[in-house]
N, C-alpha and C. Protein backbone atom coordinates (compact mmCIF):
# COMPACT_ATOMS: atom_id res chain seq x y z
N UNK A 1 1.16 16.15 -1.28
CA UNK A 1 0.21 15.59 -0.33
C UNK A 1 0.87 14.45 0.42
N UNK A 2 0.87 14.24 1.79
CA UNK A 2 1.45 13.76 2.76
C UNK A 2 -0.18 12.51 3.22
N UNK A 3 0.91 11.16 3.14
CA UNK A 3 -0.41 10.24 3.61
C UNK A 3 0.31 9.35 4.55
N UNK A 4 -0.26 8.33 5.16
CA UNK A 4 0.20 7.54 5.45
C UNK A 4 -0.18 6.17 5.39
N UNK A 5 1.16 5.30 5.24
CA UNK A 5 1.12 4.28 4.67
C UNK A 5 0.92 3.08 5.53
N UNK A 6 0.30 2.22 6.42
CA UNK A 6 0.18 1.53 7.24
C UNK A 6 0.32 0.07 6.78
N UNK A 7 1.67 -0.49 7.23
CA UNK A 7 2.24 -1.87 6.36
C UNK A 7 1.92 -2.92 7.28
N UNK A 8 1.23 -3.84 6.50
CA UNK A 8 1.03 -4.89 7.00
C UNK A 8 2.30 -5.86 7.71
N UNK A 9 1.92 -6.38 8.35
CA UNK A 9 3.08 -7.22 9.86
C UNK A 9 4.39 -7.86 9.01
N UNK A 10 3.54 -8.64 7.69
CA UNK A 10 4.51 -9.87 6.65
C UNK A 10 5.33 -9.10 6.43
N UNK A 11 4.99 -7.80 6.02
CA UNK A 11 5.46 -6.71 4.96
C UNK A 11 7.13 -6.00 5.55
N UNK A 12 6.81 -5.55 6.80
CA UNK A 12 7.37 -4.71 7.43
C UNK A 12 9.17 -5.49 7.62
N UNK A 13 9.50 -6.55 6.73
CA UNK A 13 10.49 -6.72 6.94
C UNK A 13 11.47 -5.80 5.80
N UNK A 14 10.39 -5.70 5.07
CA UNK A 14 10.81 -4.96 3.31
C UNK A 14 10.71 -3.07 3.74
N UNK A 15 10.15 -3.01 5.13
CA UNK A 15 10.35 -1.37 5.28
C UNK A 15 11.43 -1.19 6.74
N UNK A 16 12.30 -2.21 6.54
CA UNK A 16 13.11 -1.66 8.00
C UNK A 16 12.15 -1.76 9.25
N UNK A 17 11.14 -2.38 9.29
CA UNK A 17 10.30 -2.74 10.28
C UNK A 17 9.46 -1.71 10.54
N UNK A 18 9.46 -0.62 9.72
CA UNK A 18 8.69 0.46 9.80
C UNK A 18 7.36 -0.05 9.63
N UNK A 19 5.93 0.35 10.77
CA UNK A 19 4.83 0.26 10.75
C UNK A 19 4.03 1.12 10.05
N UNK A 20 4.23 1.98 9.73
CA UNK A 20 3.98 3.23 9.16
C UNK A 20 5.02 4.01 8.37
N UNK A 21 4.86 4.73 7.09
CA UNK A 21 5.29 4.95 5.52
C UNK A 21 5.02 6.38 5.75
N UNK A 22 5.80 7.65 6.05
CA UNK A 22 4.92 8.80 5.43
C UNK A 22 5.04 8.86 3.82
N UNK A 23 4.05 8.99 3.27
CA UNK A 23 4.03 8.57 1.38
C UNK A 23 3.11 9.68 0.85
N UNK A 24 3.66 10.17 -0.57
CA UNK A 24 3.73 11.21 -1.11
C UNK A 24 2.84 10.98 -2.70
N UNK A 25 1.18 11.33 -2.95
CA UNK A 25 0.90 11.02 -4.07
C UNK A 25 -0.48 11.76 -4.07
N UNK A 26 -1.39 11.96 -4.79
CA UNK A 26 -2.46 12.64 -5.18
C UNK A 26 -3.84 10.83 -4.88
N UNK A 27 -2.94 10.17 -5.42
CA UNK A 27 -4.12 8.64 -5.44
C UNK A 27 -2.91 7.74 -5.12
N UNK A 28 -3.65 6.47 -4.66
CA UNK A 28 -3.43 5.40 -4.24
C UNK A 28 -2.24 5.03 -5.00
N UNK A 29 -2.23 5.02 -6.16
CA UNK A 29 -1.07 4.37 -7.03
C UNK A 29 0.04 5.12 -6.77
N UNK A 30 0.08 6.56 -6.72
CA UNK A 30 1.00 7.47 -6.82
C UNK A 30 1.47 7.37 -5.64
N UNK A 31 0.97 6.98 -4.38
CA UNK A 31 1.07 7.20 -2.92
C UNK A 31 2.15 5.67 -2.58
N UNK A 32 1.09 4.51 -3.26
CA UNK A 32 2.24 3.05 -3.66
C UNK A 32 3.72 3.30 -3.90
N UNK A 33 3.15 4.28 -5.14
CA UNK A 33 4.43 3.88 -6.01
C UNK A 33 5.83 5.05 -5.11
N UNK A 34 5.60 6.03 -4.35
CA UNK A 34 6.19 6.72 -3.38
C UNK A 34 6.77 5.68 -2.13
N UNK A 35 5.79 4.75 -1.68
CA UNK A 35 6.27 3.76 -1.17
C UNK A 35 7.36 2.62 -1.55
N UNK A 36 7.67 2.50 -2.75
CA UNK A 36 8.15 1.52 -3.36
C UNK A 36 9.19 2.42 -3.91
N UNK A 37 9.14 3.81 -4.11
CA UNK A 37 10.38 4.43 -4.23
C UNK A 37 10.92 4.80 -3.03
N UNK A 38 10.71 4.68 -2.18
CA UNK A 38 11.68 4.36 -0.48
C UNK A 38 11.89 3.13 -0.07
N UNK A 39 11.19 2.12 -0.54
CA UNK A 39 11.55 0.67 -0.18
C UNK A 39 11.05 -0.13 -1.51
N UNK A 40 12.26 0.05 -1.84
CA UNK A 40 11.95 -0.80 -3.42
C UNK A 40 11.65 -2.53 -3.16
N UNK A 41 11.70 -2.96 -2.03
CA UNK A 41 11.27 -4.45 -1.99
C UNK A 41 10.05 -4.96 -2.42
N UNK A 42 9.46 -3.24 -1.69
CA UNK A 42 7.66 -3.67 -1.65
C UNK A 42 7.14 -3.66 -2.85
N UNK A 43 8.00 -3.48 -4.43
CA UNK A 43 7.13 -3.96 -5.32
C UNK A 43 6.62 -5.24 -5.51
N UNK A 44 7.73 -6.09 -5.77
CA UNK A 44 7.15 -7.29 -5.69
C UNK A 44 6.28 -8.10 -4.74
N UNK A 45 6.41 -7.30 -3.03
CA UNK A 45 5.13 -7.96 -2.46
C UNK A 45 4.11 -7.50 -3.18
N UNK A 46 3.84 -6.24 -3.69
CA UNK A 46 2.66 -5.53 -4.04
C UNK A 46 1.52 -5.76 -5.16
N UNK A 47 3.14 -5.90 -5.85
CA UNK A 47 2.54 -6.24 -7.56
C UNK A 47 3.04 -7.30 -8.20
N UNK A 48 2.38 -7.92 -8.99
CA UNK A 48 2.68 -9.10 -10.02
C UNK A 48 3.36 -8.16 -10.73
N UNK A 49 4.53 -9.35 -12.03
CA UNK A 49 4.81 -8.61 -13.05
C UNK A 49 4.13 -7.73 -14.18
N UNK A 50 2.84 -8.03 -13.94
CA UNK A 50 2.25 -6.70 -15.10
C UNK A 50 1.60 -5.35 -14.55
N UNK A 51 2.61 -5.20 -13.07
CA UNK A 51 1.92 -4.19 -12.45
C UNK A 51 0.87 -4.03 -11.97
N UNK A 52 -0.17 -5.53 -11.79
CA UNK A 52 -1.41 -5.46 -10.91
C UNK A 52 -1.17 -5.68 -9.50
N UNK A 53 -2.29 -5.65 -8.56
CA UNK A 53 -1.60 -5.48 -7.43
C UNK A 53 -2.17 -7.27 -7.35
N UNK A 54 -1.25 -7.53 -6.29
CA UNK A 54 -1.47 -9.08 -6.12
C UNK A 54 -2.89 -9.83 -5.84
N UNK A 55 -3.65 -10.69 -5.98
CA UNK A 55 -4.93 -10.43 -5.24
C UNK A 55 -5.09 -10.93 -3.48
N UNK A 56 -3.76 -11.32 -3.33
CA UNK A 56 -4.33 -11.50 -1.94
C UNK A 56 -3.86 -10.09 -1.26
N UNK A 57 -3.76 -9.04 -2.00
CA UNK A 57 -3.51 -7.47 -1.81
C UNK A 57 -4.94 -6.88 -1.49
N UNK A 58 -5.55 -6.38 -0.38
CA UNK A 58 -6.15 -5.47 -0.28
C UNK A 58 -6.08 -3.74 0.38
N UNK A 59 -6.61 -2.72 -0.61
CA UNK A 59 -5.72 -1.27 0.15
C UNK A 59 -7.12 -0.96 0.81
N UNK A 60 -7.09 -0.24 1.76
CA UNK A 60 -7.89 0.19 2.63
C UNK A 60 -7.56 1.94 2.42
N UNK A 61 -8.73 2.68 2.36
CA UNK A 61 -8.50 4.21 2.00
C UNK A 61 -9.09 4.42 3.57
N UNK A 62 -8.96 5.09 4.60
CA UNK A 62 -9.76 5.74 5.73
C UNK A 62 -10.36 4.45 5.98
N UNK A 63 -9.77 3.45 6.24
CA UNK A 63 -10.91 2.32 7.22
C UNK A 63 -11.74 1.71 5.94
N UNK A 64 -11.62 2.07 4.84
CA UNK A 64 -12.91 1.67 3.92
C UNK A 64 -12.47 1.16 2.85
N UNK A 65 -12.44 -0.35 2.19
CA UNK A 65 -12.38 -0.84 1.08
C UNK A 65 -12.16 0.22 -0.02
N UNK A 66 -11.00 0.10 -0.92
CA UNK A 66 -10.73 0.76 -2.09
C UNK A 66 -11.37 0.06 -3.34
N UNK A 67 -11.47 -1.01 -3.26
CA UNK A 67 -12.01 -2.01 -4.27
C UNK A 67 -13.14 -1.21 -4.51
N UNK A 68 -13.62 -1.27 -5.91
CA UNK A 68 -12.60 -1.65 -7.09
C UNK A 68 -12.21 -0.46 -7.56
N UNK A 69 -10.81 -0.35 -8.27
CA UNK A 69 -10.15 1.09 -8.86
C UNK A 69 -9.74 1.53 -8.17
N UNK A 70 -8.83 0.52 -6.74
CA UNK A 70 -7.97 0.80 -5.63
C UNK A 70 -6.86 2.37 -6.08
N UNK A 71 -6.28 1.89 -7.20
CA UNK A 71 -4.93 2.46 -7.46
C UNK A 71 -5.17 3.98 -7.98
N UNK A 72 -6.81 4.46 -8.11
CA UNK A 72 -6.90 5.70 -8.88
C UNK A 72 -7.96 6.51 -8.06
N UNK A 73 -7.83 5.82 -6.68
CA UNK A 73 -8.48 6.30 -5.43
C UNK A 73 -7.96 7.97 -5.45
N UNK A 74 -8.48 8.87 -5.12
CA UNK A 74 -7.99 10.14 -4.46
C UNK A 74 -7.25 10.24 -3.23
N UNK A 75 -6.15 10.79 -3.14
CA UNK A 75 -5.86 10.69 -1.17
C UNK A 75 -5.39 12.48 -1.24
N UNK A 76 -6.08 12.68 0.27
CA UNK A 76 -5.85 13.79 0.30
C UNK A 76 -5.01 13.94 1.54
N UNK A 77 -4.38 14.85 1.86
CA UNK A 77 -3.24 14.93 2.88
C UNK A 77 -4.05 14.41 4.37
N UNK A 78 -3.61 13.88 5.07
CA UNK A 78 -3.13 13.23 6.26
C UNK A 78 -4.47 11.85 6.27
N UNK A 79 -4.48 11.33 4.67
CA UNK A 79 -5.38 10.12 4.50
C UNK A 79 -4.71 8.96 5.37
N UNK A 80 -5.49 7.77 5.50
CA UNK A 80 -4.65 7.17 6.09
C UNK A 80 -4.49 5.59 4.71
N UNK A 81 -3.81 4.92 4.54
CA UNK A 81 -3.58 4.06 3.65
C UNK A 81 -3.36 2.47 4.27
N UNK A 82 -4.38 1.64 4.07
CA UNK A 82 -3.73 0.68 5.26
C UNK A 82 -3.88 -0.64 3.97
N UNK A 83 -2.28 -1.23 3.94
CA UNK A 83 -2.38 -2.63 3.28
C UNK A 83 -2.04 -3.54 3.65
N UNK A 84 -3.71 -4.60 3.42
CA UNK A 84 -3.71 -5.85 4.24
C UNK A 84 -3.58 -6.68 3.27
N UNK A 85 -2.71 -8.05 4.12
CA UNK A 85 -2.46 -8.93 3.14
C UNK A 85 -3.26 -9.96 3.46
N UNK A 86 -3.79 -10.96 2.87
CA UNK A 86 -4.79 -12.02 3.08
C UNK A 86 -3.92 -13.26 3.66
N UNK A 87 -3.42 -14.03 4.41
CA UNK A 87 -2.94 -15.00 4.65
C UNK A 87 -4.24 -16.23 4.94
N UNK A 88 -3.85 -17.35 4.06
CA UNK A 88 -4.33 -18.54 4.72
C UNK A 88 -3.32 -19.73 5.07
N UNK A 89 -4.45 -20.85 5.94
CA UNK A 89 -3.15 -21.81 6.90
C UNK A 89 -4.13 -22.79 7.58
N UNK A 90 -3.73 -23.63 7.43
CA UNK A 90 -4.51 -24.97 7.89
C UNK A 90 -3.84 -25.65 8.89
C-alpha cells in the first residue's frame, strides 16, 4: 500500500527537502516507520527514545486528527499522511 507522506517545513531538511514521502505500510506506524527507513534522520524528530512519538508531534490521517492510537491508524493506498509539528515563540 502506497501513501503519502506530507513533511512538515522544520522537517524537510532530514528528507532532502522533499515535501512529500511516497511511504509504504498497512497503518500509520508501518507507513512512519517506511519513512524513517528512507530517511533515517526523521526518527529522532519523530520519536523520543522509547519510541513514542514526540508530543509536539501531531499525524493527520485524510485532513483528520489521528489522535488517539495515531500509530495503529489503518491507511489505505493513496491515503494522505500529513505531520505537523507544533512550534511555539514569543
Amino acid at each position: 500500500m502506497t501513501a503519502t507522506a506530507h513533511i512538515h517545513l522544520v522537517h524537510r531538511q532530514h528528507t532532502d527537502g522533499n515535501k512529500t514521502v511516497e511511504v509504504k505500510g498497512d497503518t500509520v506506524g508501518r507507513a512512519l516507520a517506511d519513512l524513517i527507513a528512507q530517511y533515517p534522520a526523521m526518527e529522532k524528530e519523530l520519536f523520543d527514545k522509547n519510541g513514542k512519538l514526540h508530543g509536539h508531534i501531531e499525524i493527520y490521517l485524510n485532513a483528520e486528527s489521528a489522535f488517539p492510537g495515531e500509530l495503529e491508524k489503518p491507511v489505505a493506498p493513496g491515503d494522505d499522511i500529513q505531520i505537523v509539528t507544533f512550534l511555539a515563540g514569543g
